[in-house]
C-alpha atoms as a PDB file:
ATOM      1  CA  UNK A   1     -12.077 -32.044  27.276  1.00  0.00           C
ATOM      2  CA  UNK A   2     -10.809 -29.107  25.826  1.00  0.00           C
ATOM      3  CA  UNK A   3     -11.576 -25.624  27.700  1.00  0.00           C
ATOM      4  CA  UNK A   4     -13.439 -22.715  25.693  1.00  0.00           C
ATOM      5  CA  UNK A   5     -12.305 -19.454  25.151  1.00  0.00           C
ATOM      6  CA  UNK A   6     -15.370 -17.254  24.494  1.00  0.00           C
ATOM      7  CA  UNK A   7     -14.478 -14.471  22.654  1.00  0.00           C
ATOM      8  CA  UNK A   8     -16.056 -11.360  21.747  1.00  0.00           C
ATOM      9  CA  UNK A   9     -15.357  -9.016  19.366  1.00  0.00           C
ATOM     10  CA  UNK A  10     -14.915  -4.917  19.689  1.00  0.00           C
ATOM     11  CA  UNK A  11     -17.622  -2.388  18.455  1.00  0.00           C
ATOM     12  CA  UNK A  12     -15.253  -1.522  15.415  1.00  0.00           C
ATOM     13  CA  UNK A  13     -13.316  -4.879  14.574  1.00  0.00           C
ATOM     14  CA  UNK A  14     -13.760  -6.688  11.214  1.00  0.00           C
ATOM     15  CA  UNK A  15     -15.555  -9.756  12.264  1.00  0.00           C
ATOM     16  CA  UNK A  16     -14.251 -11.252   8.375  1.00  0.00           C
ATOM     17  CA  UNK A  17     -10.829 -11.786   9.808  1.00  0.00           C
ATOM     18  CA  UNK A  18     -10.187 -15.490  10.967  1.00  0.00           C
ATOM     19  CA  UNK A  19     -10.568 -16.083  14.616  1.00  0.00           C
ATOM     20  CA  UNK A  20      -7.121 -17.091  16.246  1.00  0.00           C
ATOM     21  CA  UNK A  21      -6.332 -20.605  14.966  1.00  0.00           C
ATOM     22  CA  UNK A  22      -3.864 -23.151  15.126  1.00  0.00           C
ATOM     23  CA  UNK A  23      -2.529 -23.844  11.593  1.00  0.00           C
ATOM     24  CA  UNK A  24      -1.348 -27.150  12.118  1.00  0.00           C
ATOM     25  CA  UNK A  25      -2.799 -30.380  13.786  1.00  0.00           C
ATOM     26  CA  UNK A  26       0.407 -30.303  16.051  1.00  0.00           C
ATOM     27  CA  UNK A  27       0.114 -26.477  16.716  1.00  0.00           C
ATOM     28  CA  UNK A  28       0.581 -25.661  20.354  1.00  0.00           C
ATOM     29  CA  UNK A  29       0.115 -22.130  19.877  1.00  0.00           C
ATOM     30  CA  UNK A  30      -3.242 -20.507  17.975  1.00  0.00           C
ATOM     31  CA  UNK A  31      -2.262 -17.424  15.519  1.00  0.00           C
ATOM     32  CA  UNK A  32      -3.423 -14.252  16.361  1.00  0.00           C
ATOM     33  CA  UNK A  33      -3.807 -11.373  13.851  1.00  0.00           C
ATOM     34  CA  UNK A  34      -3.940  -7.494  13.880  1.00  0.00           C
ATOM     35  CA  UNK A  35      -7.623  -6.549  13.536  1.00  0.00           C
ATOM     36  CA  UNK A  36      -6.936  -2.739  12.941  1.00  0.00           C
ATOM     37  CA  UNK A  37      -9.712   0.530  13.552  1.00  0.00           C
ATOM     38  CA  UNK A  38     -10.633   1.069  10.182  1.00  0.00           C
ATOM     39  CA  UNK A  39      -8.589   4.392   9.932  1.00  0.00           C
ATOM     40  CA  UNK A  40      -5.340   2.654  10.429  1.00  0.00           C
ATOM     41  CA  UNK A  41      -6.620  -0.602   7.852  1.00  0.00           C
ATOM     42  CA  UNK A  42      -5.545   1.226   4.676  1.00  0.00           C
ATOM     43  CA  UNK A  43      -1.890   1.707   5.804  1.00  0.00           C
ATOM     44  CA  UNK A  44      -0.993  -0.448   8.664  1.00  0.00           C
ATOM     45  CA  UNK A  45       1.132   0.682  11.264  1.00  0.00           C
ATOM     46  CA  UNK A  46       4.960   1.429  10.811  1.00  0.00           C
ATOM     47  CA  UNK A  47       6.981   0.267  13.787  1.00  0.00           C
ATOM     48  CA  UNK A  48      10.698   2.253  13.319  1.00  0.00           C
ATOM     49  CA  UNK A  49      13.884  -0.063  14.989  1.00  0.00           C
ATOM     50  CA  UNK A  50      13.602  -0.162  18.651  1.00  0.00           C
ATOM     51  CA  UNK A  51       9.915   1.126  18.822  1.00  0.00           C
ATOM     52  CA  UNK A  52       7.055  -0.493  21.265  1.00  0.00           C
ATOM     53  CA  UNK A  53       3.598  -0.477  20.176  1.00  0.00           C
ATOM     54  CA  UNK A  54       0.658  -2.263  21.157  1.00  0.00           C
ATOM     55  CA  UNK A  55      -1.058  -3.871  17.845  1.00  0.00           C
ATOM     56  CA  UNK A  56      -4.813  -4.491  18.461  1.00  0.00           C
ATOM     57  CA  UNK A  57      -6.525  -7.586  17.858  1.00  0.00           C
ATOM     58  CA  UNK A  58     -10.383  -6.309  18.152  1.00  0.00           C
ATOM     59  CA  UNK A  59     -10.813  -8.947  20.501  1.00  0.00           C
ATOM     60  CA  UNK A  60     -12.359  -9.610  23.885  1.00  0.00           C
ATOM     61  CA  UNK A  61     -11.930 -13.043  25.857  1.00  0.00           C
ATOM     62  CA  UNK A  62     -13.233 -15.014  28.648  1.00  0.00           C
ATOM     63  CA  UNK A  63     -10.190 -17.467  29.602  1.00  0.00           C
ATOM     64  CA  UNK A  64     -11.849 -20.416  31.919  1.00  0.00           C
ATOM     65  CA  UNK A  65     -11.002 -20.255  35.569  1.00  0.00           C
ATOM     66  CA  UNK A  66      -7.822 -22.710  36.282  1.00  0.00           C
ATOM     67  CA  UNK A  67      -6.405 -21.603  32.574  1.00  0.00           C
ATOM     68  CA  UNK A  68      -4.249 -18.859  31.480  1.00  0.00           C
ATOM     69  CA  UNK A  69      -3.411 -17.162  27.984  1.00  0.00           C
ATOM     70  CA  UNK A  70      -0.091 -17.229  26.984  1.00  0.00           C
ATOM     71  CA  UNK A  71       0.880 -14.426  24.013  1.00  0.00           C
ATOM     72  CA  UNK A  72       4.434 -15.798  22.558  1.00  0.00           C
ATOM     73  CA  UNK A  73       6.320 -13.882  19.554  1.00  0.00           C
ATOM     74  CA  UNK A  74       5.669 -16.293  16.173  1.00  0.00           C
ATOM     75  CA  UNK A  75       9.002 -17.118  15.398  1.00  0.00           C
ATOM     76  CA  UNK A  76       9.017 -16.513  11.712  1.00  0.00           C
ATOM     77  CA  UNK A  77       8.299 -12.944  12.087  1.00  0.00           C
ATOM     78  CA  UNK A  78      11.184 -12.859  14.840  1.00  0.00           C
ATOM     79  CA  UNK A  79      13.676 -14.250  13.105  1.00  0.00           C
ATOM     80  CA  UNK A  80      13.393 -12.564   9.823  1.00  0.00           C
ATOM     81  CA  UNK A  81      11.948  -9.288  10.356  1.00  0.00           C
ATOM     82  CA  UNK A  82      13.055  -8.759  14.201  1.00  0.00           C
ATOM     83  CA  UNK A  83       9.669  -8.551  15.199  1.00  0.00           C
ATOM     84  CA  UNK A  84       9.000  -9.940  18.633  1.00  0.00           C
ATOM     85  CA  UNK A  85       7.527  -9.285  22.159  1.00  0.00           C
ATOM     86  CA  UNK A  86       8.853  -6.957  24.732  1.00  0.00           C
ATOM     87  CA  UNK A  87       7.072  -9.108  27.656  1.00  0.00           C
ATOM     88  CA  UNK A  88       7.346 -12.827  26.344  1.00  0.00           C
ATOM     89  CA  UNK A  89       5.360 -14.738  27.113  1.00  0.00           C
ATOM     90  CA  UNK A  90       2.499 -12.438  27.604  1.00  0.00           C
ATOM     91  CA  UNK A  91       0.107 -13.733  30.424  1.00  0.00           C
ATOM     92  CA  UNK A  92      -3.979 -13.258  30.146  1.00  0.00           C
ATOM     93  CA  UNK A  93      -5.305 -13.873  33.441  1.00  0.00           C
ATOM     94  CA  UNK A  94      -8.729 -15.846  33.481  1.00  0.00           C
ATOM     95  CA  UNK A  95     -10.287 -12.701  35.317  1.00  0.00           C
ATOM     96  CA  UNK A  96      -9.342  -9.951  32.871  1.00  0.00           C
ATOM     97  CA  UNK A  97     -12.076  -8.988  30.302  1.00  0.00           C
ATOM     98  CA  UNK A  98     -10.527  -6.057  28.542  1.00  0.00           C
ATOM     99  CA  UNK A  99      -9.082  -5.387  25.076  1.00  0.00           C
ATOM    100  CA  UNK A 100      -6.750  -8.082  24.029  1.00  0.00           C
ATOM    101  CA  UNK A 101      -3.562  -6.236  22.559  1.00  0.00           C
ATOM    102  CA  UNK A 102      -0.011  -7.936  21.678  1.00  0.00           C
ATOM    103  CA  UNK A 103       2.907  -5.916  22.566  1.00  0.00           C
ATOM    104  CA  UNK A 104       5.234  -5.775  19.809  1.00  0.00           C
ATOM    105  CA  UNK A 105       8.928  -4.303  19.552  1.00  0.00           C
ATOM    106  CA  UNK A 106      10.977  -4.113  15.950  1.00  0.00           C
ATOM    107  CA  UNK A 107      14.356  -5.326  17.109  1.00  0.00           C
ATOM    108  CA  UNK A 108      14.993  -5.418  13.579  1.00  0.00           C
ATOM    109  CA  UNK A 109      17.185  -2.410  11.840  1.00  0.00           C
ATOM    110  CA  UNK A 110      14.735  -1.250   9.200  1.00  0.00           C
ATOM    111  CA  UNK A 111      11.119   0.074   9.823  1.00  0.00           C
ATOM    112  CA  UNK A 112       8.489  -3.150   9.584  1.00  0.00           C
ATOM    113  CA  UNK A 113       4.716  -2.518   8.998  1.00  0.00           C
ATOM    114  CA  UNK A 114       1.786  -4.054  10.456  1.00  0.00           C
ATOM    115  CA  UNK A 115      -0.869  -4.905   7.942  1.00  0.00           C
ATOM    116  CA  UNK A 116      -4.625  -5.475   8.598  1.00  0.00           C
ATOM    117  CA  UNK A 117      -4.639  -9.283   8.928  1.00  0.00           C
ATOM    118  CA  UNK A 118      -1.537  -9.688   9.533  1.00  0.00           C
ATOM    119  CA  UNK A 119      -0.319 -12.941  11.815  1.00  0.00           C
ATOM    120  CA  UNK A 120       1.439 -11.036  14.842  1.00  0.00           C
ATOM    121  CA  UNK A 121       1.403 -13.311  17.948  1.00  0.00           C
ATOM    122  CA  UNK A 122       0.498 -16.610  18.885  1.00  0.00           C
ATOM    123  CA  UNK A 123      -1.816 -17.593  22.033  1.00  0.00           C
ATOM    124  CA  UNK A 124      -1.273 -20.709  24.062  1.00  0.00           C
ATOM    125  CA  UNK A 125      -4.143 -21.867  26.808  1.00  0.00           C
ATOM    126  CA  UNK A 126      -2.114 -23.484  29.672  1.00  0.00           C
ATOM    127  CA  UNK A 127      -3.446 -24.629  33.134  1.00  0.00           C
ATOM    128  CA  UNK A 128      -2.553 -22.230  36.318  1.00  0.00           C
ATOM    129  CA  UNK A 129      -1.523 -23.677  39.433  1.00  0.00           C
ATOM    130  CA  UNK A 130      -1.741 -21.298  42.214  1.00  0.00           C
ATOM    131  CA  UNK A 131       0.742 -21.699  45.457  1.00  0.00           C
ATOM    132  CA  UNK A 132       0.395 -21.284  48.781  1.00  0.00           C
ATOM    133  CA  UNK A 133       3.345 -19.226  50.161  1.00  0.00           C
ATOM    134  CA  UNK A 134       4.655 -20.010  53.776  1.00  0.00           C
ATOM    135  CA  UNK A 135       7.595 -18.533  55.787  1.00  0.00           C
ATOM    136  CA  UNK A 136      10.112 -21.002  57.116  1.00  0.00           C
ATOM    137  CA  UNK A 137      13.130 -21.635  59.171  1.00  0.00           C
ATOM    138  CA  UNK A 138      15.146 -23.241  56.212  1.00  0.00           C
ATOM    139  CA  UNK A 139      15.082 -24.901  53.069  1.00  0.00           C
ATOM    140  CA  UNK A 140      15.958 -28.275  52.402  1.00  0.00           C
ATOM    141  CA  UNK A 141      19.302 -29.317  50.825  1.00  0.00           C
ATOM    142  CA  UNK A 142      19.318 -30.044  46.997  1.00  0.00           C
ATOM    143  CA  UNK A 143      22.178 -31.689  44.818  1.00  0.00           C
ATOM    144  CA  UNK A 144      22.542 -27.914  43.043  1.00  0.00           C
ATOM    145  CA  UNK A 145      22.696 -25.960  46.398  1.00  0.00           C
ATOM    146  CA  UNK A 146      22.959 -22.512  45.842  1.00  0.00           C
ATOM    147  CA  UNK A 147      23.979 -22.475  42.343  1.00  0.00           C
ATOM    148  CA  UNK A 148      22.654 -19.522  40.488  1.00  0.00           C
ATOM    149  CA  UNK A 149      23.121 -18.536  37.085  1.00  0.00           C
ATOM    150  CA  UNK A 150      25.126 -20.676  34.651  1.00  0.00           C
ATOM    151  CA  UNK A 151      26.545 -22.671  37.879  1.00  0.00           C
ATOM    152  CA  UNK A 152      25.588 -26.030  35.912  1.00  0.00           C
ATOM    153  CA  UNK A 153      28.637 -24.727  33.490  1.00  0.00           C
ATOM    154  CA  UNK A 154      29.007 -26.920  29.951  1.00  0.00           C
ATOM    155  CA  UNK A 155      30.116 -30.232  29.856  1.00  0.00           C
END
């Protein structure tokens, strides 16, 4: 069975905008778009090289318990326009109810705007297994050891 995502929208979003979706049958990752205040709808939002911004989504969700939200860059708008997350993946914990945001970064070299509508992230629902953490003596042995970064080496 598939888990629901309630979602609610803010006071001042435009409920005409799609819901996130996946666009494919073999999508793993549902599409989420900038749902701009309607000041900001006429013009989109300008993000210069190197700049941060969070782009609203004029959403609200309720993530099952045992589930997290996942926000990945869509890789389209990171290849060609430089246009990817600061944080990826973003994580959505099942207990947080506030404003659901992407952050976004232009690690392009030319200015890139935002439009109203606009496909900026995409969301992936993944189970959560949480650990128990215990102090110990010593680790047991593994073939890799202590071999840290790039220690497999190319072959």
């Amino acid at each position: 069975m598939r888990p629901v995502v309630k979602i609610l929208f803010e006071d001042w979003a435009d409920r005409d905008l799609p819901l996130p979706a996946y666009e494919t049958p073999g999508a793993a990752g549902a599409d989420i778009r900038a749902n701009l205040p309607p000041e900001r709808r006429a013009e989109g939002f300008t993000l210069a090289p190197m700049q941060r911004a969070i782009c609203p989504t004029g959403l609200r969700v309720e993530i099952p318990p045992g589930y997290e939200m996942q926000i990945r860059p869509r890789s389209g708008l990171a290849t060609k326009q430089g246009i990817t997350l600061p944080n990826t993946p973003g994580t959505i914990d099942s207990d947080y109810r506030g404003p659901l945001g992407v952050a976004l970064i232009n690690l392009g070299s030319e200015p890139y705007t935002i439009q109203h509508g606009d496909r900026v992230a995409q969301m992936i629902v993944a189970p959560v297994v949480q650990a128990t953490f215990a102090v110990v003596e010593a680790l047991s042995d593994s073939a890799r050891g202590e071999g840290g970064f790039g220690s497999t080496g190319k072959r």
